[in-house]
PDB file of N, CA and C in Angstrom:
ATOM      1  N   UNK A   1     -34.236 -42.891 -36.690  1.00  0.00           N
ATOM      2  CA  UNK A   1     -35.649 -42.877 -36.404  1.00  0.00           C
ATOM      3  C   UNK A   1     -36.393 -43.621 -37.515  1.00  0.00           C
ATOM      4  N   UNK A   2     -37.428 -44.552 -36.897  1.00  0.00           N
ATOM      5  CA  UNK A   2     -38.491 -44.999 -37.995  1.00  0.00           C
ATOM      6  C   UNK A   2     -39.771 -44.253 -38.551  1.00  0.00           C
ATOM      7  N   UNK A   3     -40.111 -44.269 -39.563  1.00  0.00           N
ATOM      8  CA  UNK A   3     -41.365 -43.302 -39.830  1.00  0.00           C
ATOM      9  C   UNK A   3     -42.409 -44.240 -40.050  1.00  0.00           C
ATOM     10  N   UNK A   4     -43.935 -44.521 -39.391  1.00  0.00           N
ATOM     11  CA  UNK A   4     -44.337 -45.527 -39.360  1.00  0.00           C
ATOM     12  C   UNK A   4     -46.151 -44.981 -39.785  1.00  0.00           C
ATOM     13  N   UNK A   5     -46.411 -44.970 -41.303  1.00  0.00           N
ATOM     14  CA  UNK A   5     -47.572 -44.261 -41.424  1.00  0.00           C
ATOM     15  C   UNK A   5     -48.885 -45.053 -41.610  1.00  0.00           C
ATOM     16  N   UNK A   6     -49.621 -44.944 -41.226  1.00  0.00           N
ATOM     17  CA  UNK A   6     -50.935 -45.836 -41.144  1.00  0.00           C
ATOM     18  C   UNK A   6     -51.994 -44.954 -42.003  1.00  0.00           C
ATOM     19  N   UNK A   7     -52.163 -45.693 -43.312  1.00  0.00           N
ATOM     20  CA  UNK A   7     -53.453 -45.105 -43.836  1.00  0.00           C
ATOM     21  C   UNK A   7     -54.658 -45.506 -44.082  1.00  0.00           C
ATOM     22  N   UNK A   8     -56.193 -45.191 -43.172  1.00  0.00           N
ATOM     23  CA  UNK A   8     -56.481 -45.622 -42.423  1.00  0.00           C
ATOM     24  C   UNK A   8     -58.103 -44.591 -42.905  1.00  0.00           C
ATOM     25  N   UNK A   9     -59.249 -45.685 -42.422  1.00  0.00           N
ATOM     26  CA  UNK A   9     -60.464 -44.498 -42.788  1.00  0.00           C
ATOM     27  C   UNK A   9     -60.919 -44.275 -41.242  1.00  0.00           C
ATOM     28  N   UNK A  10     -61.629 -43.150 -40.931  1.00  0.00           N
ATOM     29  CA  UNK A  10     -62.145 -43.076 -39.591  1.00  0.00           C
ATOM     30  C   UNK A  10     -62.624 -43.994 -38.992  1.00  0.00           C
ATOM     31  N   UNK A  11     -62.696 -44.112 -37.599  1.00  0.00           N
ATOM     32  CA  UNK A  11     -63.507 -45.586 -36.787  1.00  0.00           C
ATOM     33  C   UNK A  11     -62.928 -46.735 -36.931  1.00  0.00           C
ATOM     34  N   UNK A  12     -61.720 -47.189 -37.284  1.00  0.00           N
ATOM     35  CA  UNK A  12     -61.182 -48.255 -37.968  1.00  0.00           C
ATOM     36  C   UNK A  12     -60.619 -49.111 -36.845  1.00  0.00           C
ATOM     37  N   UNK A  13     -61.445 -50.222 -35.812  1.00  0.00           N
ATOM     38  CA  UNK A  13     -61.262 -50.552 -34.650  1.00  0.00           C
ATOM     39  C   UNK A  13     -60.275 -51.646 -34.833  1.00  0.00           C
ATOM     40  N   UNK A  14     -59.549 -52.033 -35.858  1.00  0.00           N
ATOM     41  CA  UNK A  14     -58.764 -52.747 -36.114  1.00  0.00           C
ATOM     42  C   UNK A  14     -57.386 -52.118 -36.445  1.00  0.00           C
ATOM     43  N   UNK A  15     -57.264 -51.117 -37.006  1.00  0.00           N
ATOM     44  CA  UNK A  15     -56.399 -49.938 -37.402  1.00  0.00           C
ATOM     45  C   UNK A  15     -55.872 -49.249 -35.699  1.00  0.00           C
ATOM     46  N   UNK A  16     -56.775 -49.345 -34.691  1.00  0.00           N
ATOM     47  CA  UNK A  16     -56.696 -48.834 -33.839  1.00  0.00           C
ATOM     48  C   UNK A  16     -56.034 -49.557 -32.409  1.00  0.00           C
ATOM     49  N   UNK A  17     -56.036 -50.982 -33.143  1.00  0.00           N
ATOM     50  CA  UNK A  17     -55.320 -52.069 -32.218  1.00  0.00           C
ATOM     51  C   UNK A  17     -53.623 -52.114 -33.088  1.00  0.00           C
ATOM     52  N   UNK A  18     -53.784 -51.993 -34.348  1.00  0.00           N
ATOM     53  CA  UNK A  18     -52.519 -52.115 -34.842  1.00  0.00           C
ATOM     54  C   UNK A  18     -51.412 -50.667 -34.072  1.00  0.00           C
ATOM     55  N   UNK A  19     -52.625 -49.398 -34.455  1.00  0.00           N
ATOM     56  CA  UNK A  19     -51.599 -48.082 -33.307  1.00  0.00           C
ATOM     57  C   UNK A  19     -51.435 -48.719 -31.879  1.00  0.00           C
ATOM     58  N   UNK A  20     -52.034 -49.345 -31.211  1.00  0.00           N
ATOM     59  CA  UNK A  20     -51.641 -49.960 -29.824  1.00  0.00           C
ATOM     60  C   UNK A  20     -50.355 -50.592 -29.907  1.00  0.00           C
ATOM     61  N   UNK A  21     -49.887 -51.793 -30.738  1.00  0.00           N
ATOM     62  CA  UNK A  21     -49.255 -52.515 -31.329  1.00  0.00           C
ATOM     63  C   UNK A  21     -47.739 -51.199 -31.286  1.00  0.00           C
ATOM     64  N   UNK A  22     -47.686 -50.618 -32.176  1.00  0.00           N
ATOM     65  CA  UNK A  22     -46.770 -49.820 -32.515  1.00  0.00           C
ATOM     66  C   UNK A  22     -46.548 -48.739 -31.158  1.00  0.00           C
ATOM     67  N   UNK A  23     -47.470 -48.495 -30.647  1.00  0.00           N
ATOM     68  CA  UNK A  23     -47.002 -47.415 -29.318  1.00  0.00           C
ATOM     69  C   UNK A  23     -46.250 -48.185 -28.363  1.00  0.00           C
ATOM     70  N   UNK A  24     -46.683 -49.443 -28.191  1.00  0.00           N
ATOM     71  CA  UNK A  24     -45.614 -50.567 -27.366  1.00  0.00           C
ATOM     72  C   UNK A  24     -44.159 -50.579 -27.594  1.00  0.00           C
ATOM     73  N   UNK A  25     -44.283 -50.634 -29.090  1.00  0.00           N
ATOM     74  CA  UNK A  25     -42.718 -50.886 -29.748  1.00  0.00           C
ATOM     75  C   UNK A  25     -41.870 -49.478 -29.594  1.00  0.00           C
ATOM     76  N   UNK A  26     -42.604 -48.708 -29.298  1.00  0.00           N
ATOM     77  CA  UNK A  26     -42.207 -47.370 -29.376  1.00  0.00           C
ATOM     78  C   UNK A  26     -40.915 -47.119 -28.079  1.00  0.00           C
ATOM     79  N   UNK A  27     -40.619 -47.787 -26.986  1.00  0.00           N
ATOM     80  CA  UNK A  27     -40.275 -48.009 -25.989  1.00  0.00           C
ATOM     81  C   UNK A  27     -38.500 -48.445 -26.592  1.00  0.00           C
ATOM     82  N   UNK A  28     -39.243 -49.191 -27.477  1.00  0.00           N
ATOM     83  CA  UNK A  28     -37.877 -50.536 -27.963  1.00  0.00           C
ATOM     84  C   UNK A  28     -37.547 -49.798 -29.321  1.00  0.00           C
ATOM     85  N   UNK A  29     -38.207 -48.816 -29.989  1.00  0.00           N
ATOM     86  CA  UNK A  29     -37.374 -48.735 -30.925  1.00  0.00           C
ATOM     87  C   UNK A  29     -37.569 -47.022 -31.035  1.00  0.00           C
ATOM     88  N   UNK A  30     -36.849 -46.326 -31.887  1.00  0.00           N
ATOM     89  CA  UNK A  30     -37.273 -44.842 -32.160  1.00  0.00           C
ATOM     90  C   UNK A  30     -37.975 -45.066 -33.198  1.00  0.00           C
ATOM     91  N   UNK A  31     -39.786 -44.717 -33.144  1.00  0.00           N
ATOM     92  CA  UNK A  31     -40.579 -44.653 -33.889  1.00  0.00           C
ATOM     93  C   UNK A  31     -41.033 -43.338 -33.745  1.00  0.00           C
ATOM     94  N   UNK A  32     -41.423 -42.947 -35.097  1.00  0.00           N
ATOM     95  CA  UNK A  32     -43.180 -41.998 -35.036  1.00  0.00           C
ATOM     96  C   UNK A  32     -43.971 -42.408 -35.725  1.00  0.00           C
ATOM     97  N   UNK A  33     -44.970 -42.099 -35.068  1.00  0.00           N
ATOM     98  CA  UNK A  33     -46.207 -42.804 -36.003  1.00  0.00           C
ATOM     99  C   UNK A  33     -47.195 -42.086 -36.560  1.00  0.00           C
ATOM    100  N   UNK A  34     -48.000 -41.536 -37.690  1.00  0.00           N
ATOM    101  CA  UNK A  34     -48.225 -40.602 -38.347  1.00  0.00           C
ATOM    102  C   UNK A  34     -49.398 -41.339 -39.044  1.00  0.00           C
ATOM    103  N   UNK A  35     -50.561 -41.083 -38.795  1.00  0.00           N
ATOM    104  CA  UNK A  35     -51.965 -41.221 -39.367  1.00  0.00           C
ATOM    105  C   UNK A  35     -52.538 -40.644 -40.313  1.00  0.00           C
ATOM    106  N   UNK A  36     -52.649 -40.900 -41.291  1.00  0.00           N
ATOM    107  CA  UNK A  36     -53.181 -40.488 -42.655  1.00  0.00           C
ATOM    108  C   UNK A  36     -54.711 -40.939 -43.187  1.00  0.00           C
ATOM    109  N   UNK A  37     -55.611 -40.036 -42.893  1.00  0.00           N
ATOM    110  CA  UNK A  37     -57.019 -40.793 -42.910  1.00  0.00           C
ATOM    111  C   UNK A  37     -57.383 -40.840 -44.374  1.00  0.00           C
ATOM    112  N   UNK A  38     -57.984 -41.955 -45.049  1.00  0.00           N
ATOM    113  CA  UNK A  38     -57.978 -42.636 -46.198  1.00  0.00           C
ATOM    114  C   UNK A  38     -58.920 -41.417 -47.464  1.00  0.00           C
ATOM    115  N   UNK A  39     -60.004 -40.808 -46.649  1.00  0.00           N
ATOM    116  CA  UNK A  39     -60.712 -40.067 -47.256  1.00  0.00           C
ATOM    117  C   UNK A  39     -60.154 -38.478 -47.489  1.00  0.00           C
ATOM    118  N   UNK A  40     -58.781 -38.417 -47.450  1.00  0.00           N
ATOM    119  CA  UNK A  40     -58.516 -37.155 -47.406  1.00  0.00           C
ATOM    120  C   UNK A  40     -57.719 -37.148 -49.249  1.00  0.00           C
ATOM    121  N   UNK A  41     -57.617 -36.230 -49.549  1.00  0.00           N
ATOM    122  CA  UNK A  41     -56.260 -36.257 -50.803  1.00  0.00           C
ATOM    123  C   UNK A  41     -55.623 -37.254 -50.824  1.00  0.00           C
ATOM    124  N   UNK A  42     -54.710 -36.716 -49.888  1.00  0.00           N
ATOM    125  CA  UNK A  42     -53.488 -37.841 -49.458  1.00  0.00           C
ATOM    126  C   UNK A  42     -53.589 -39.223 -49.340  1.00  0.00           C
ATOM    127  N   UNK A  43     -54.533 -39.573 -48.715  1.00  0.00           N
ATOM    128  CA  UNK A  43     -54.742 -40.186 -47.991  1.00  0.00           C
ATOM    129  C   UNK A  43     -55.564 -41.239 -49.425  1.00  0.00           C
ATOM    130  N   UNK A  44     -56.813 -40.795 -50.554  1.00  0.00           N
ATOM    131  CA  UNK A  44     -56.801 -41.361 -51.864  1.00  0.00           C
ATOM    132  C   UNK A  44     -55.541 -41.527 -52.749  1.00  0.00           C
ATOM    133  N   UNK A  45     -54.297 -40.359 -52.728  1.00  0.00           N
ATOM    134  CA  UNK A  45     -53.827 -40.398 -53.449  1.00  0.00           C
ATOM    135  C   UNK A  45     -52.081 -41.748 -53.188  1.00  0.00           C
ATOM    136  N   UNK A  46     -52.194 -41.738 -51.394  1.00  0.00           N
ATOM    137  CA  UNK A  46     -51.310 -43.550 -51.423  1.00  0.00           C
ATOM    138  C   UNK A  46     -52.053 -44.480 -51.640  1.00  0.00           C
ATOM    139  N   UNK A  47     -53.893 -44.545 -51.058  1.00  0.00           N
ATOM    140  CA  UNK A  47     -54.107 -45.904 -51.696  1.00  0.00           C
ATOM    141  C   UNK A  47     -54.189 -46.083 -53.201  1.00  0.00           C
ATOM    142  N   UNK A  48     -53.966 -45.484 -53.815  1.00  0.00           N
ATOM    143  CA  UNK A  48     -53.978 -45.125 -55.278  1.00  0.00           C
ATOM    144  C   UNK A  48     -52.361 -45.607 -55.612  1.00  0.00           C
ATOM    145  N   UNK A  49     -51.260 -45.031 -55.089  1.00  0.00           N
ATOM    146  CA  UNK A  49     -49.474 -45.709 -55.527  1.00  0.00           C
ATOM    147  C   UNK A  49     -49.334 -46.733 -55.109  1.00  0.00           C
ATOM    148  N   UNK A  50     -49.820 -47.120 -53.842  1.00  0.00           N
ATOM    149  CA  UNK A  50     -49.663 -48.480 -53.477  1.00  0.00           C
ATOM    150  C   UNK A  50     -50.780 -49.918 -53.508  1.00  0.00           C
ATOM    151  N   UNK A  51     -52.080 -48.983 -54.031  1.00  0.00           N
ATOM    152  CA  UNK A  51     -52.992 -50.526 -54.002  1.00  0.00           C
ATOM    153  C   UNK A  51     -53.741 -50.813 -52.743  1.00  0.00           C
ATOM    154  N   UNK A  52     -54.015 -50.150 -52.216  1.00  0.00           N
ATOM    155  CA  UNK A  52     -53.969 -50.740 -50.287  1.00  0.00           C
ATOM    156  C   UNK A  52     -55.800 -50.746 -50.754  1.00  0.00           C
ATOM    157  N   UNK A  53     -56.282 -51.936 -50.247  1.00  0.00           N
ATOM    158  CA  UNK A  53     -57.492 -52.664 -50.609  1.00  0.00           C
ATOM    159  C   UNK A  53     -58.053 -52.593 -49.256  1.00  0.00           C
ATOM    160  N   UNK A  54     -57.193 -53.208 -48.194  1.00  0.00           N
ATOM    161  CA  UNK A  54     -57.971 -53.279 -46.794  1.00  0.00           C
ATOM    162  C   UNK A  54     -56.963 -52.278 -45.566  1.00  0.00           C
ATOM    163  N   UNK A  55     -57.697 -52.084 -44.711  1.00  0.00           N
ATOM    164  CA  UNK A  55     -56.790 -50.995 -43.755  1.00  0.00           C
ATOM    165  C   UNK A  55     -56.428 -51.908 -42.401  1.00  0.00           C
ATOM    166  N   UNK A  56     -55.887 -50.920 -41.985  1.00  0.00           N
ATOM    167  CA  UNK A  56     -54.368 -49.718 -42.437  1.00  0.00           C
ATOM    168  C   UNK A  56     -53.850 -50.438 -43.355  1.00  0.00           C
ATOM    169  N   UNK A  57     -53.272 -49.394 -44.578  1.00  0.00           N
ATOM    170  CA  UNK A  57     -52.220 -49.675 -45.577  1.00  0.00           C
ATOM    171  C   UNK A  57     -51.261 -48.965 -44.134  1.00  0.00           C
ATOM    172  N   UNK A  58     -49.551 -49.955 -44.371  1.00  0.00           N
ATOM    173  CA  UNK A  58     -48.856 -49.570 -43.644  1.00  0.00           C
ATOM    174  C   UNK A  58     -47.396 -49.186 -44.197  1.00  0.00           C
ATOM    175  N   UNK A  59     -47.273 -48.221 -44.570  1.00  0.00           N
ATOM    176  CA  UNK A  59     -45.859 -47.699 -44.589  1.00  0.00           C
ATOM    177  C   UNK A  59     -45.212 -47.745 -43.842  1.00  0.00           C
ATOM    178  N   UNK A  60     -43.882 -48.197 -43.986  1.00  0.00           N
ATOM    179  CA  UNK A  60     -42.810 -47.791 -43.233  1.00  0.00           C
ATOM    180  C   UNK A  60     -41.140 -47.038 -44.117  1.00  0.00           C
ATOM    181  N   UNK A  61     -41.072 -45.710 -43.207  1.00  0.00           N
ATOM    182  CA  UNK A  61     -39.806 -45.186 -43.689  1.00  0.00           C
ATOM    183  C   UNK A  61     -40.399 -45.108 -45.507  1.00  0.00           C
ATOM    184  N   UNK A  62     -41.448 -44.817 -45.272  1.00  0.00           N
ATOM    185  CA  UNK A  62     -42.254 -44.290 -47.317  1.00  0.00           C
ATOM    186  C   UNK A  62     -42.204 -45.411 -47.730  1.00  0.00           C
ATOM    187  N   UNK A  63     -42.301 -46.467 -47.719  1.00  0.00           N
ATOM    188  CA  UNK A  63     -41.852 -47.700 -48.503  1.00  0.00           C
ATOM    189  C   UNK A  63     -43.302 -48.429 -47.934  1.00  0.00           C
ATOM    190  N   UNK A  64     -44.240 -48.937 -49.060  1.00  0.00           N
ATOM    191  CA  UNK A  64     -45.044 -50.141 -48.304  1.00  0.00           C
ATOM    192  C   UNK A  64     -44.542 -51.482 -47.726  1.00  0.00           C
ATOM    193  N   UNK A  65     -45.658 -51.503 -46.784  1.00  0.00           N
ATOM    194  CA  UNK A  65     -44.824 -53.143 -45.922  1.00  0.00           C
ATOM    195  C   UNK A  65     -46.008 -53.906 -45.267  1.00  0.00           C
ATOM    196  N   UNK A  66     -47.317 -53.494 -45.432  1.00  0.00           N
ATOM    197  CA  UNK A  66     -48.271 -54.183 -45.548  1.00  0.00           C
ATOM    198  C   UNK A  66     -49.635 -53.382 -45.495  1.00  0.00           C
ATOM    199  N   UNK A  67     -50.842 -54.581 -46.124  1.00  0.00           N
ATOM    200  CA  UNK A  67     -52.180 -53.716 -45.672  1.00  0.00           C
ATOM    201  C   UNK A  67     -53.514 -54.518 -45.073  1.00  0.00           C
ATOM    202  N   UNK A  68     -54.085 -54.057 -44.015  1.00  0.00           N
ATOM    203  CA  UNK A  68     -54.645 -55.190 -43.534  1.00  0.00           C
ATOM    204  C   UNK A  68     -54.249 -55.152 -42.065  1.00  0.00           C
ATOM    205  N   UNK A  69     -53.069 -54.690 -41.738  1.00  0.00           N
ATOM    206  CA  UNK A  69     -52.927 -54.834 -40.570  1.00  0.00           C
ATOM    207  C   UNK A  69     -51.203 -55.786 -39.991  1.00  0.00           C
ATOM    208  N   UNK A  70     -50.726 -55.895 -39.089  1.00  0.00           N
ATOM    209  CA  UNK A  70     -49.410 -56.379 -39.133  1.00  0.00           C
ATOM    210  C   UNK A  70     -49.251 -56.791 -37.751  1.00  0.00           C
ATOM    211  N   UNK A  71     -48.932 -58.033 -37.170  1.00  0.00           N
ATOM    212  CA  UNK A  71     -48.483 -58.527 -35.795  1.00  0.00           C
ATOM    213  C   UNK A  71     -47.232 -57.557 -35.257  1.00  0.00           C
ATOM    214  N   UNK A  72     -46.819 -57.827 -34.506  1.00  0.00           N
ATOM    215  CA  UNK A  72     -46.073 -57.301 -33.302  1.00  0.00           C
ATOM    216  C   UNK A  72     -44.816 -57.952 -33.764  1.00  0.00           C
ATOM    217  N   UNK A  73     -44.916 -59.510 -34.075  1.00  0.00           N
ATOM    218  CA  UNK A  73     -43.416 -60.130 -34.733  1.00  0.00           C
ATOM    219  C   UNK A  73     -43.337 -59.457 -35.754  1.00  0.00           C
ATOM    220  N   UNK A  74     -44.219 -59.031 -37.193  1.00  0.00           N
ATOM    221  CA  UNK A  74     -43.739 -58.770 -38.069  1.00  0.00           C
ATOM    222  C   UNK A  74     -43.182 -57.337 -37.992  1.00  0.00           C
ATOM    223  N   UNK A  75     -43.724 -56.738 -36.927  1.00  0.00           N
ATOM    224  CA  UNK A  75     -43.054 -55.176 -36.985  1.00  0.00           C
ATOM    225  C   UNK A  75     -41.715 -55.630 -36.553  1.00  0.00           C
ATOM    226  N   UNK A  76     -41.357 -56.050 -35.436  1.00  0.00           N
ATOM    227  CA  UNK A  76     -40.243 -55.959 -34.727  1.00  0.00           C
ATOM    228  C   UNK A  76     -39.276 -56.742 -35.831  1.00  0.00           C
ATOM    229  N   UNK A  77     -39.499 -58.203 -36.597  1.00  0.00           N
ATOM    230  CA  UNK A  77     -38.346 -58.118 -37.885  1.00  0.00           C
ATOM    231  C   UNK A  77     -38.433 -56.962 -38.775  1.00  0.00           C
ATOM    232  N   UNK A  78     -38.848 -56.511 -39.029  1.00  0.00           N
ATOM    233  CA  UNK A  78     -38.809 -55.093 -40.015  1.00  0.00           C
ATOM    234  C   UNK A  78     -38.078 -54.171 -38.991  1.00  0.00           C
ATOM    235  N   UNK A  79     -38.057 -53.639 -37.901  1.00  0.00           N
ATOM    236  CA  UNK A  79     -37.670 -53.340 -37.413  1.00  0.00           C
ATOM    237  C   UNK A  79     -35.874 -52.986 -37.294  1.00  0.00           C
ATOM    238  N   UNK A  80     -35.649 -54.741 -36.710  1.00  0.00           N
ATOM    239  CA  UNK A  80     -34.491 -54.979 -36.449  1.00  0.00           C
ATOM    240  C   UNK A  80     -33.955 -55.214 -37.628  1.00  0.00           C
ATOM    241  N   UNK A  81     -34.260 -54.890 -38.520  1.00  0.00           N
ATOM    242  CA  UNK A  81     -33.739 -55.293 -40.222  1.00  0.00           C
ATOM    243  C   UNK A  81     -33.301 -53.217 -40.535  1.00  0.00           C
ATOM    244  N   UNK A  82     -33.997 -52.403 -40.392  1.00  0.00           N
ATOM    245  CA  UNK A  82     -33.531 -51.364 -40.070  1.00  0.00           C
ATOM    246  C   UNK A  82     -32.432 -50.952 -39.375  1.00  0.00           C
ATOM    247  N   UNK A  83     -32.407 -51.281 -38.184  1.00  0.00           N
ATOM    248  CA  UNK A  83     -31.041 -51.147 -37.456  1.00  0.00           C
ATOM    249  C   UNK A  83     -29.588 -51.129 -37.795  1.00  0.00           C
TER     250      UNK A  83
END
């Protein structure tokens, strides 16, 4: 299974096309996807380990892998690089 966390501030209509993005892939790969809203603890205390400047900061499997947002190709090589 992939663990796929989006940290993310409320209303984030770009953050909200990237979860579209990932519920697709969800079909093709074993994902979960797990929302972490930016203003919480948690949620200060990854953009704080990892730096994440613009949203979604995107974890995958705990590990950063981008922030800003991520295409559909770049998930699916990250992906199949898992496998």
């Amino acid at each position: 299974m992939i663990k796929v966390t989006l940290i993310r501030p409320n209303g984030c209509q770009h953050c909200v096309a990237v979860k579209e993005v990932l519920e697709k892939l969800k079909s093709e790969y074993d994902l979960t996807v797990e929302d972490i809203d930016m203003a919480t603890e948690e949620g200060q205390a990854l953009v704080q380990k990892y730096g994440i400047l613009s949203s979604p900061g995107i974890l995958i499997n705990d590990e950063f892998f981008a922030m800003g947002g991520a295409t559909e190709e770049q998930f699916r090589e990250k992906f199949e690089s898992l496998k």
